[in-house]
Protein backbone atom coordinates (compact mmCIF):
# COMPACT_ATOMS: atom_id res chain seq x y z
CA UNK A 1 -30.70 -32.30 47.29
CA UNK A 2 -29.22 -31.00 44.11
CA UNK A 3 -31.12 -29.38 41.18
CA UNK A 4 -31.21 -30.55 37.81
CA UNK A 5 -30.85 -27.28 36.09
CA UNK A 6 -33.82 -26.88 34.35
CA UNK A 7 -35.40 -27.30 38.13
CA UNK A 8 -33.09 -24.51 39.16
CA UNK A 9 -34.29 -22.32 35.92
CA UNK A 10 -37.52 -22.83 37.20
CA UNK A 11 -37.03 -21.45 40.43
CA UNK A 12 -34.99 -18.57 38.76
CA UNK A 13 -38.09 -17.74 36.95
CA UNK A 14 -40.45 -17.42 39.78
CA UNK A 15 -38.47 -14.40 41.11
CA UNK A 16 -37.89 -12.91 38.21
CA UNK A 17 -33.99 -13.84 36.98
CA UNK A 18 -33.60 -13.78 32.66
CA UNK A 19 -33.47 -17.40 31.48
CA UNK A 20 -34.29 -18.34 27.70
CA UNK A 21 -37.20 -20.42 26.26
CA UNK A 22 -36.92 -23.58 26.71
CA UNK A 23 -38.49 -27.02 26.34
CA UNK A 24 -37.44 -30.25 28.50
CA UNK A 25 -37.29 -33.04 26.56
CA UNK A 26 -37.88 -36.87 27.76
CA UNK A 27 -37.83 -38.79 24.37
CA UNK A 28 -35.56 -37.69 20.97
CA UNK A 29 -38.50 -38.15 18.63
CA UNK A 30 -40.29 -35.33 20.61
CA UNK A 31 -37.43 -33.21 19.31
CA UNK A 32 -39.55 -32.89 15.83
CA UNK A 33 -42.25 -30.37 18.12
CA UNK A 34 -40.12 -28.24 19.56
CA UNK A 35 -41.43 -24.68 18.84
CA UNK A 36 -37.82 -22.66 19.68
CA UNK A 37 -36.40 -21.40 16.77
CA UNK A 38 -32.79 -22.97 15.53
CA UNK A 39 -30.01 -22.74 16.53
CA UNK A 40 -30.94 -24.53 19.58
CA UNK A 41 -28.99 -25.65 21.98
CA UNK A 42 -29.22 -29.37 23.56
CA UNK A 43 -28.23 -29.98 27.22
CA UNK A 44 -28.09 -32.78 29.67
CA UNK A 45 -29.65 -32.83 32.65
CA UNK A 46 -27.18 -34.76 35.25
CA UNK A 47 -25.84 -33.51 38.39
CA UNK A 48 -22.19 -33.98 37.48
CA UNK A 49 -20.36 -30.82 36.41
CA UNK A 50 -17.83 -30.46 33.14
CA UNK A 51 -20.98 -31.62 31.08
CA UNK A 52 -19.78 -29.82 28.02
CA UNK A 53 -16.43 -30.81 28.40
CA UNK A 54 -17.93 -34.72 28.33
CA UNK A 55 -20.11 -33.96 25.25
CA UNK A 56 -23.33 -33.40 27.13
CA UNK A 57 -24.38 -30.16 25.62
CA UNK A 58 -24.91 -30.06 22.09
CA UNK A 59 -25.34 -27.04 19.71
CA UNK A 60 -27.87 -27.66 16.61
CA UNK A 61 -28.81 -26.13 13.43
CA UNK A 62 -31.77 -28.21 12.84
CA UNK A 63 -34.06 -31.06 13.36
CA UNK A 64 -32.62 -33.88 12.17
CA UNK A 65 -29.62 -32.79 13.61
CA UNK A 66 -31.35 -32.11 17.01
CA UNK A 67 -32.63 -35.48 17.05
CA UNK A 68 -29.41 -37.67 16.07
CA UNK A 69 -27.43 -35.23 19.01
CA UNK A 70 -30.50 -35.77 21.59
CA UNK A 71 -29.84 -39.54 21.31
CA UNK A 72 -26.54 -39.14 21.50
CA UNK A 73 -26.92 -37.35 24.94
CA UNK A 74 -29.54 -39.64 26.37
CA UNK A 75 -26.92 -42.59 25.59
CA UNK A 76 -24.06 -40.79 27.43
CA UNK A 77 -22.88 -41.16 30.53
CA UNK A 78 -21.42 -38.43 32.54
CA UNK A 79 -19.54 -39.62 35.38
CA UNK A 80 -21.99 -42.85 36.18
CA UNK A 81 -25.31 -40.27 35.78
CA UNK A 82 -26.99 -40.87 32.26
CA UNK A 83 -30.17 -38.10 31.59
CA UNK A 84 -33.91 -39.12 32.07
CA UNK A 85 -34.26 -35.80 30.34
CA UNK A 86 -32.69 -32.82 28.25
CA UNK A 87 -33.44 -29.16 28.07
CA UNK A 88 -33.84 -27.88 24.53
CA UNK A 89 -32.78 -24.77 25.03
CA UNK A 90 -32.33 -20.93 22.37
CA UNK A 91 -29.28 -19.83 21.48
CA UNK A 92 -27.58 -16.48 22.99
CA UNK A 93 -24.94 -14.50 21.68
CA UNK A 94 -22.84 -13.32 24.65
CA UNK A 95 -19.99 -10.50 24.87
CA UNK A 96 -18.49 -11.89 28.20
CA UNK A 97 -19.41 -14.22 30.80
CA UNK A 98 -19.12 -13.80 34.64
CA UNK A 99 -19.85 -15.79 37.60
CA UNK A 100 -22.37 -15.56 40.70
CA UNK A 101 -23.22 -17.58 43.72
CA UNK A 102 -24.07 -17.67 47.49
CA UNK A 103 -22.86 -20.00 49.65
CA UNK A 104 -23.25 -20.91 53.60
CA UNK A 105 -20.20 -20.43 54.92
CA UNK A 106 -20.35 -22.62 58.30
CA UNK A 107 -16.98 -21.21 60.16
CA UNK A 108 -18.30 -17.84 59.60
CA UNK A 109 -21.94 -18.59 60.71
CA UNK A 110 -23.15 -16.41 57.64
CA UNK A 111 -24.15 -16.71 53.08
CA UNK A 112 -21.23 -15.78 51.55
CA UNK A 113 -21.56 -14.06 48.02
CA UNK A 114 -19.12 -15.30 45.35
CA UNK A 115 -18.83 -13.35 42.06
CA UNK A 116 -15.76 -13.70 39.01
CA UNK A 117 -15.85 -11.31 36.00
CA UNK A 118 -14.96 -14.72 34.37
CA UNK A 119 -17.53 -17.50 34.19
CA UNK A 120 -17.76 -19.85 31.79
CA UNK A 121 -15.93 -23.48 31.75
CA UNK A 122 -12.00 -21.96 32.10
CA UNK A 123 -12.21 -23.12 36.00
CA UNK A 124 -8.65 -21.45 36.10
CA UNK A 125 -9.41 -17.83 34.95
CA UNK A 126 -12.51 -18.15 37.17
CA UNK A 127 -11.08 -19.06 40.44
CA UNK A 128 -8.05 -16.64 39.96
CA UNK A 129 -10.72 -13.47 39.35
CA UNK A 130 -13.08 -15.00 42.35
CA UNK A 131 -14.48 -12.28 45.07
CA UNK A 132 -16.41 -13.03 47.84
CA UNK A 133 -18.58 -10.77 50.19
CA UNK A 134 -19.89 -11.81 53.55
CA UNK A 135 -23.53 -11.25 54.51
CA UNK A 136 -22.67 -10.54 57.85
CA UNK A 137 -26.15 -8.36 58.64
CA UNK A 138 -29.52 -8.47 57.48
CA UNK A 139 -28.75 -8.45 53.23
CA UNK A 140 -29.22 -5.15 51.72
CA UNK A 141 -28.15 -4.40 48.06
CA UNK A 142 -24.96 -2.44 49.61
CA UNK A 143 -23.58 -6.46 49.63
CA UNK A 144 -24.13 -7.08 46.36
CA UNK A 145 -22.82 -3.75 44.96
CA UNK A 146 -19.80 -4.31 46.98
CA UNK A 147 -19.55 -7.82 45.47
CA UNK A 148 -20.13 -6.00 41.52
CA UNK A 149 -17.25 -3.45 42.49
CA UNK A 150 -14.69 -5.83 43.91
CA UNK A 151 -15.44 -8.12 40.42
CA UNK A 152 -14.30 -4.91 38.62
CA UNK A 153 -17.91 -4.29 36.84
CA UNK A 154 -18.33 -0.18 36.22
CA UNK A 155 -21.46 1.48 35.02
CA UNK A 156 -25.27 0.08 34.41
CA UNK A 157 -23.79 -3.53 34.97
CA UNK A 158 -23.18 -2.79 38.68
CA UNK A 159 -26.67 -2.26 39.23
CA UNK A 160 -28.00 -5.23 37.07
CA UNK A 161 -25.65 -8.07 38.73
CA UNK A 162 -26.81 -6.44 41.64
CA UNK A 163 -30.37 -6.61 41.32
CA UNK A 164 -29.24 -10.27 39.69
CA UNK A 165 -27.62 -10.92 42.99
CA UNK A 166 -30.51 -9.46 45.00
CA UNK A 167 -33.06 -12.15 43.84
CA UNK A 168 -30.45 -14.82 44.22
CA UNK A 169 -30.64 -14.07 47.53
CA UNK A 170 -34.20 -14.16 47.93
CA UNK A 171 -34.21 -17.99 46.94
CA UNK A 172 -31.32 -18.35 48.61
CA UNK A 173 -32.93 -17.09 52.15
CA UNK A 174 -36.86 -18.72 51.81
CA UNK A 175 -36.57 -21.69 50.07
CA UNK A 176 -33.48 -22.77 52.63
CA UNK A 177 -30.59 -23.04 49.94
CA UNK A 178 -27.51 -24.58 50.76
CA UNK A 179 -26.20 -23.10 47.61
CA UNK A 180 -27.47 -21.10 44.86
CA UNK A 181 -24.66 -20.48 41.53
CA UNK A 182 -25.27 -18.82 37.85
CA UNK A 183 -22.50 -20.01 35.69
CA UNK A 184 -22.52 -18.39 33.30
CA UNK A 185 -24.49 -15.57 33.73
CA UNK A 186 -24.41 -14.29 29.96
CA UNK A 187 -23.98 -10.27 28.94
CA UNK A 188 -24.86 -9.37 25.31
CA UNK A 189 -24.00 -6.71 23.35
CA UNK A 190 -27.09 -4.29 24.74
CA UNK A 191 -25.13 -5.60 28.80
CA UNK A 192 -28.68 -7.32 28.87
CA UNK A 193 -27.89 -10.05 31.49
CA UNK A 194 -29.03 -13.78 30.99
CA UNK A 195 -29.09 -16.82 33.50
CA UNK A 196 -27.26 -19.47 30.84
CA UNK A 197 -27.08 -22.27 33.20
CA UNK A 198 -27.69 -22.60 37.14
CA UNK A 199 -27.26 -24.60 39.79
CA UNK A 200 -29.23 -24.94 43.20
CA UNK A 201 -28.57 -27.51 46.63
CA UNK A 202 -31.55 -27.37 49.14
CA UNK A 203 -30.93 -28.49 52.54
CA UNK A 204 -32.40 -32.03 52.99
CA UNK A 205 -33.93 -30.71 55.91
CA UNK A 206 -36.24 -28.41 54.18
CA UNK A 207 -37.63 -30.56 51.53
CA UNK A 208 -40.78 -31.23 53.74
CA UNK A 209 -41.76 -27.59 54.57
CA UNK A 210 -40.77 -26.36 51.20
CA UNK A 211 -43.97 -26.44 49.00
CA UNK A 212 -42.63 -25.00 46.02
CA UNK A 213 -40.48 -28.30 45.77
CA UNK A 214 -43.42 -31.09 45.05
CA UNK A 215 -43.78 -28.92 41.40
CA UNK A 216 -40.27 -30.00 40.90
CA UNK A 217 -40.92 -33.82 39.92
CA UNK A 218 -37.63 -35.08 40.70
CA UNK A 219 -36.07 -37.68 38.95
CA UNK A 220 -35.35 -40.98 40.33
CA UNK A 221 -31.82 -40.40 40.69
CA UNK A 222 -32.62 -37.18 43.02
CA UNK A 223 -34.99 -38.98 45.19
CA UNK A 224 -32.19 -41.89 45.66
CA UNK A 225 -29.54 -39.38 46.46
CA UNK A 226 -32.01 -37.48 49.18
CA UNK A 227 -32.17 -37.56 52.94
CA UNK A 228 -33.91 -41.07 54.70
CA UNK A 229 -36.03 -38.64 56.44
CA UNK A 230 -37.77 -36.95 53.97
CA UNK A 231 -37.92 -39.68 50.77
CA UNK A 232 -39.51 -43.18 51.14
CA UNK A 233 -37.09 -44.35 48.29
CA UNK A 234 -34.05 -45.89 49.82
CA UNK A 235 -30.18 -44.71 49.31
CA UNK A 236 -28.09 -46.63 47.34
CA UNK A 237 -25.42 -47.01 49.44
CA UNK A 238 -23.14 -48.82 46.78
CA UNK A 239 -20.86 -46.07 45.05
CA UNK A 240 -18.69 -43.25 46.76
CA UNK A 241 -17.77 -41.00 43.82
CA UNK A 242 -14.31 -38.89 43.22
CA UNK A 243 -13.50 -36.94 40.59
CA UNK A 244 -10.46 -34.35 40.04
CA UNK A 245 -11.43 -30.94 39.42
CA UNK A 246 -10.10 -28.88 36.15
CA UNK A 247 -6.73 -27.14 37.31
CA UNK A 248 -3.46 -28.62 38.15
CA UNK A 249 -0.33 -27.20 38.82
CA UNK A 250 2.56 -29.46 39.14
CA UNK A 251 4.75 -26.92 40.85
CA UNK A 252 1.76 -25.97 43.80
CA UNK A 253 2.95 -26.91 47.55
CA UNK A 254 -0.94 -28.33 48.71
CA UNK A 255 -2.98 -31.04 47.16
CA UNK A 256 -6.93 -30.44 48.29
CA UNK A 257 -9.45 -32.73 48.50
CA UNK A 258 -13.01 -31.44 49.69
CA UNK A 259 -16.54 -32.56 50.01
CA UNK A 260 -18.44 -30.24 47.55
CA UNK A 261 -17.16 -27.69 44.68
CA UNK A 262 -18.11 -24.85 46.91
CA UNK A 263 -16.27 -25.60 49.63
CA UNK A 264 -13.06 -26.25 46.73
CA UNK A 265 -13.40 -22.77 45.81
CA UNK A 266 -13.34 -21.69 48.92
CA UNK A 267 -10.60 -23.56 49.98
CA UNK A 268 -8.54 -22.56 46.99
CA UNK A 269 -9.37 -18.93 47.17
CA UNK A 270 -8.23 -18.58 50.68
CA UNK A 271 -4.67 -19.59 49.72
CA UNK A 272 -4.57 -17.72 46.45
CA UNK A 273 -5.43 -14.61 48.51
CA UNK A 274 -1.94 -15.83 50.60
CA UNK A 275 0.12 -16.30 47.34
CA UNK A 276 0.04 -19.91 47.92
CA UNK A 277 -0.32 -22.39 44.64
CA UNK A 278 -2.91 -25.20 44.90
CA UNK A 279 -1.14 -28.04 43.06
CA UNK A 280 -4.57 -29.81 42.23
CA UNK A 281 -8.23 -30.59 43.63
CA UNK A 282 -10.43 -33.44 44.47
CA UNK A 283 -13.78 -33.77 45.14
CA UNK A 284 -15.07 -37.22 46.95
CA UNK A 285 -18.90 -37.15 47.30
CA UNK A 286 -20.67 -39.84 49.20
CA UNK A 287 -24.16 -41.36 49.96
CA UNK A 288 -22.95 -42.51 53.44
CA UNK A 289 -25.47 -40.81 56.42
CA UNK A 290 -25.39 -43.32 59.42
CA UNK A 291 -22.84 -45.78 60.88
CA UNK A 292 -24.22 -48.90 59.36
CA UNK A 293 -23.60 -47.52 55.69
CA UNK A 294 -20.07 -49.20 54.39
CA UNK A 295 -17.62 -47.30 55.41
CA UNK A 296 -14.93 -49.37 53.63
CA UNK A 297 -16.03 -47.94 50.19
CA UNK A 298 -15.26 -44.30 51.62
CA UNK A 299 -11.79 -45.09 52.89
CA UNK A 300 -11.19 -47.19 49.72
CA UNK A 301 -11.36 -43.73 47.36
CA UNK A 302 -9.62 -41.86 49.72
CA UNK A 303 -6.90 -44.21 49.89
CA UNK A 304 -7.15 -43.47 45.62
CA UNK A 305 -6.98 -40.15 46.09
CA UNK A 306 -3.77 -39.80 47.93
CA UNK A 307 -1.93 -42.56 45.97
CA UNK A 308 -2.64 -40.35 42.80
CA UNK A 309 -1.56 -37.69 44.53
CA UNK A 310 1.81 -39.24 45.47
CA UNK A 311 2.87 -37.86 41.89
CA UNK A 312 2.92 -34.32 42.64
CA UNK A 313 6.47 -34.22 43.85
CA UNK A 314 6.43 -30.81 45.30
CA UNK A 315 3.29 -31.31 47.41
CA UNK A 316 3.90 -30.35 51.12
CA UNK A 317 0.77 -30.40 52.73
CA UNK A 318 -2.69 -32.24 51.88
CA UNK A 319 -5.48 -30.39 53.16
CA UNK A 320 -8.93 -32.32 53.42
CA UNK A 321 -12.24 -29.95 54.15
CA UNK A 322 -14.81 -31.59 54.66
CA UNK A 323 -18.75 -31.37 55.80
CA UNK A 324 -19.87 -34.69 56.55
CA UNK A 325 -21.29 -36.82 59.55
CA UNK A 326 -18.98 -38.23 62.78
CA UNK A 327 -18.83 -41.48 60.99
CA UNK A 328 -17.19 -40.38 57.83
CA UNK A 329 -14.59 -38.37 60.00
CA UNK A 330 -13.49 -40.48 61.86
CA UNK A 331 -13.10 -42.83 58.87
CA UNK A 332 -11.27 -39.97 57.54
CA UNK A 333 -9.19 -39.74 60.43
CA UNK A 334 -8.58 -43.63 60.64
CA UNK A 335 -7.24 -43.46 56.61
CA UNK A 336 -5.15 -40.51 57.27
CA UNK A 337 -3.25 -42.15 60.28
CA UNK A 338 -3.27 -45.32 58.62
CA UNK A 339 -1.62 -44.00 55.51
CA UNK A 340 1.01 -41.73 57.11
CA UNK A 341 2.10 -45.55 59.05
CA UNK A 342 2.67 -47.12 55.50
CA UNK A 343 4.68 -44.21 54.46
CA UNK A 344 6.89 -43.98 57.34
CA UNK A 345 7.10 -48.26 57.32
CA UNK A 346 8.01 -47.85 53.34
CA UNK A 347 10.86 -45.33 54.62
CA UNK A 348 12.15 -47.21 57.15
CA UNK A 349 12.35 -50.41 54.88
CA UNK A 350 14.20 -48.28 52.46
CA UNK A 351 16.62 -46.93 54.73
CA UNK A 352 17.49 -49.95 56.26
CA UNK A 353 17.92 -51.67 52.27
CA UNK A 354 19.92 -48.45 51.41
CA UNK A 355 22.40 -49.40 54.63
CA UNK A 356 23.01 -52.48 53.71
CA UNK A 357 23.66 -51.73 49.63
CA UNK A 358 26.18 -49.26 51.22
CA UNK A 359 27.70 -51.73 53.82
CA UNK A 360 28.83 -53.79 50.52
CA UNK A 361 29.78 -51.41 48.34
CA UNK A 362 33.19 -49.00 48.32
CA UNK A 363 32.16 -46.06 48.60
CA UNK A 364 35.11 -44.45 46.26
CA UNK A 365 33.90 -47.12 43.84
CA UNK A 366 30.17 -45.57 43.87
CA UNK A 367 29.99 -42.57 45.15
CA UNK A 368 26.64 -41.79 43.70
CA UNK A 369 24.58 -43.95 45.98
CA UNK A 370 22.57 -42.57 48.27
CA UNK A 371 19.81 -43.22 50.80
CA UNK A 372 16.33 -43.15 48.82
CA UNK A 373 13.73 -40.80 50.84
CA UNK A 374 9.65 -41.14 51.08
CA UNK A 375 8.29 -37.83 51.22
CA UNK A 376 5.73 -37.73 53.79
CA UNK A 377 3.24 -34.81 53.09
CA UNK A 378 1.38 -33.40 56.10
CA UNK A 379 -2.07 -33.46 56.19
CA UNK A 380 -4.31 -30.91 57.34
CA UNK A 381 -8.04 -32.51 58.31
CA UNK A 382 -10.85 -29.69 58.40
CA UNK A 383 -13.87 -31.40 59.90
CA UNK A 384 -17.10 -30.26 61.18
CA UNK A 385 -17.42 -32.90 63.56
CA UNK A 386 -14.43 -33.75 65.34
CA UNK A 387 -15.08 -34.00 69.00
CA UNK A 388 -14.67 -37.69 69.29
CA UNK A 389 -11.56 -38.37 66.80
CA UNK A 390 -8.98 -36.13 68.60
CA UNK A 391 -7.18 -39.08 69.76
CA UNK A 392 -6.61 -40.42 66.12
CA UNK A 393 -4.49 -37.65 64.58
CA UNK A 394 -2.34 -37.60 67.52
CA UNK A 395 0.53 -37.40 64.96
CA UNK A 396 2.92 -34.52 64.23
CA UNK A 397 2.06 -34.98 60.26
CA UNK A 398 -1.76 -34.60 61.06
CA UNK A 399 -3.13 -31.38 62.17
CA UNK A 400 -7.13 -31.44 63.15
CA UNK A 401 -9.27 -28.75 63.41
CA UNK A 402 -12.90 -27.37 62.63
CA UNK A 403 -11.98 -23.85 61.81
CA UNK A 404 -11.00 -23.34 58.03
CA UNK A 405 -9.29 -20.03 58.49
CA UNK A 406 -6.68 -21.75 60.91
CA UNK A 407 -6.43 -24.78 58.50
CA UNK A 408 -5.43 -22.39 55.87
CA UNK A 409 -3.17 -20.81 58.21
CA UNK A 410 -1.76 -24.18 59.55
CA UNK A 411 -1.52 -25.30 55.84
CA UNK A 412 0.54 -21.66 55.10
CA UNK A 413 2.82 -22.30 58.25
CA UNK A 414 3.99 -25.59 56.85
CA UNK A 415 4.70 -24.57 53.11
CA UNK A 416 6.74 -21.85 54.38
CA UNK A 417 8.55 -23.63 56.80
CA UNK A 418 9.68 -26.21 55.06
C-alpha cells in the first residue's frame, strides 16, 4: 500500500518530522477558505512520481489563481491516476535540497538507509551523489551519522539529518514500512530542515494490525490497489503499468527494468559504484497476486519494454530485478526465453538471406555487402522466487539468480567481457 503524500505528512507529523501547514483540498471552490497565506503551493495527490514534471504541482499567488490551477490539477491525469484530492500547501524558500530514505533490502536481510546531498527532481545528480548505510544491528544514531558523513554534510546539519533520519526510522520499524523516502527534504537559509514532500509503502500484511492506518481514509484508488486479504474492495486486474524512469544514456552497456523505484536505485547504484553506465531504466508495476490474474497483460509490457529497448545499440546486458510472486516469474522467465528464440530465428533468417544476396552477386562488383547481425543482449533475471523456473532460462544468454550482488557481478562479467 502506497501513501498519498499528504497521508505520509501525516505520519511524519506524529513523530515529530518539520512539514508546512497545509490544507487538503477535495473540491476547487473550497480553495476560496483556505487560511495559508499566498504564495501557496498546489499539489496532486496521485501515486505516480514526476508529478511536477506532468504539471501536477502548481505554484500560486492568489485565489483566483489557486482556483483556475486546482481545476486544472483535478482534470489531469498523471500516468492513468487523476486526484480525488490536492494538498494546498505554504511556500518555502530553500538553500539546497537533499535526499533521505530507508529501504528493506531483502538479499541483505536488513533497512538500508539511502541519503544524496542532491534531492530534488534532477534524478541524475541524485542517483550519482546516492549513499547508502546498512542497519545491520539494532539502529543507533551512529547509522545515521555515518549516512550524514558519507553524503558530505559538515557541522549542525550532521546532527539534524540525523535526528531527521532517526525518526524516519521509528516509522519505518513500528508501523512495518516497506519504504519510507523525503524528497526533498528542504534546508533554508537558518539550515532549518523541512519535509517538502514524502513518500511511504506499508507492507500489505500489516494493514490489519496497524491502527494508526484506519485515520488514513484511503482513497478508492488505494483500497483497489491493496492486498485481497486485508480490503473487501476487489483488484482491478485490467492494467499492468510501465513507465521509463528520468535518465538515459545512449552510450551505457545495461538496460534495467525493475519492479519498484527503490529497487532501480539500488540496482543502478550498485553498478555506478563499479564504474559501469546504466544506459536507461524501467519500471513495470502490476496488480497481478495469484495465478488466475491475466498473465498475458504482464508479458505483453514486457515484451514493450525490450522492443523499446532494442534502440540502445550499445546495450550488452538487460538486467530485470524483480520482487514479485512465482507466477509473475515464471511469466518473466517464459518472455525472456521466448524473446531471445525470436532474436536468434530473426538472425538466422538474415544470415541465410545475406548468403544468398552474396551467392548472386560478384563480390569485386560489391564489395561492401556484408552479412547483417541481430545483437542479442543477455539478460540477467533477479527473482525472489525462482525455485520452480530453473529449467526455463536454461540458455547461455539468460543468467537466473536470487542474489542481487551476484546479478550485478554477473551483469559486470559480461560488459567487460565482451
Amino acid at each position: 500500500m502506497e501513501l498519498l503524500e499528504y497521508q505520509a505528512k501525516e505520519l511524519f507529523r506524529i513523530v515529530g518530522i518539520p512539514i508546512l501547514p497545509s490544507l487538503t483540498i477535495q473540491d476547487a471552490r473550497k480553495i476560496k477558505q483556505l487560511q495559508i497565506p499566498y504564495p501557496v503551493v498546489l499539489k496532486s495527490q496521485v501515486r505516480s512520481g514526476g508529478r511536477g514534471k506532468a504539471g501536477g504541482i502548481r505554484f500560486v499567488a492568489n485565489t483566483i489563481d489557486a482556483i483556475a490551477a486546482a481545476r486544472s490539477i483535478f482534470n489531469l491525469s498523471i500516468l492513468g491516476e487523476y486526484p480525488e484530492v490536492i494538498l494546498a500547501e505554504a511556500h518555502y524558500n530553500t538553500e539546497r535540497e537533499l535526499f533521505l530514505a530507508i529501504v528493506l533490502d531483502y538479499d541483505l536481510k536488513c533497512p538500508v538507509l539511502l541519503g544524496s546531498a542532491r534531492g530534488g527532481m534532477n534524478i541524475d545528480s541524485l542517483l550519482s551523489n546516492l549513499q547508502q548505510v546498512a542497519v545491520t544491528d539494532e539502529f543507533t544514531l551512529f547509522y545515521a551519522r555515518q549516512l550524514a558523513t558519507r553524503m558530505g554534510l559538515s557541522g549542525n546539519l550532521i546532527c539534524s539529518v540525523s535526528e531527521i533520519m532517526a525518526k524516519m526510522y521509528r516509522l519505518f520499524k513500528e508501523q512495518d514500512l516497506d519504504l519510507i523516502e523525503i524528497n526533498p527534504l528542504g534546508v533554508n537559509n537558518k539550515g532549518e530542515l523541512m519535509a517538502l514532500d514524502g513518500r511511504i509503502k506499508i507492507n500489505d500484511h500489516a494493514l490489519a494490525r496497524q491502527p494508526i492506518i484506519e485515520t488514513l481514509n484511503f482513497s478508492s484508488q488505494q483500497r483497489a490497489s491493496a492486498d485481497h486479504s486485508v480490503w473487501t474492495t476487489n483488484k482491478n486486474f485490467s492494467q499492468v503499468n510501465w513507465r521509463w524512469l528520468d535518465w538515459h544514456q545512449k552510450n551505457g552497456k545495461i538496460g534495467m527494468i525493475c519492479s519498484s523505484f527503490d529497487s532501480a536505485l539500488l540496482t543502478w547504484d550498485l553498478l555506478d559504484q563499479n564504474k559501469v553506465v546504466t544506459a536507461c531504466g524501467a519500471l513495470i508495476e502490476n496488480s497481478l497476486v495469484t495465478e488466475g490474474d491475466n498473465l498475458q497483460l504482464y508479458r505483453e509490457q514486457l515484451l514493450s519494454i525490450l522492443r523499446q529497448l532494442e534502440s540502445f545499440a550499445e546495450i550488452k546486458v538487460i538486467i530485470l530485478n524483480i520482487w514479485d510472486i512465482e507466477a509473475v516469474n515464471r511469466q518473466i522467465a517464459q518472455t525472456v526465453v521466448d524473446y531471445c528464440q525470436v532474436l536468434e530465428e530473426a538472425a538466422e533468417l538474415a544470415t541465410s538471406k545475406q548468403i544468398l544476396v552474396d551467392e548472386e552477386i560478384d563480390p569485386s562488383q560489391s564489395p561492401q555487402v556484408s552479412v547483417v547481425t541481430h545483437r542479442k543482449p543477455y539478460f540477467v533475471l533477479r527473482l525472489l522466487n525462482h525455485s520452480n523456473i530453473n529449467d526455463l532460462a536454461s540458455s547461455e544468454q539468460i543468467y537466473l539468480s536470487s542474489s542481487l550482488e551476484d546479478s550485478i557481478h554477473q551483469a559486470i562479467a559480461i560488459v567487460k567481457s565482451s
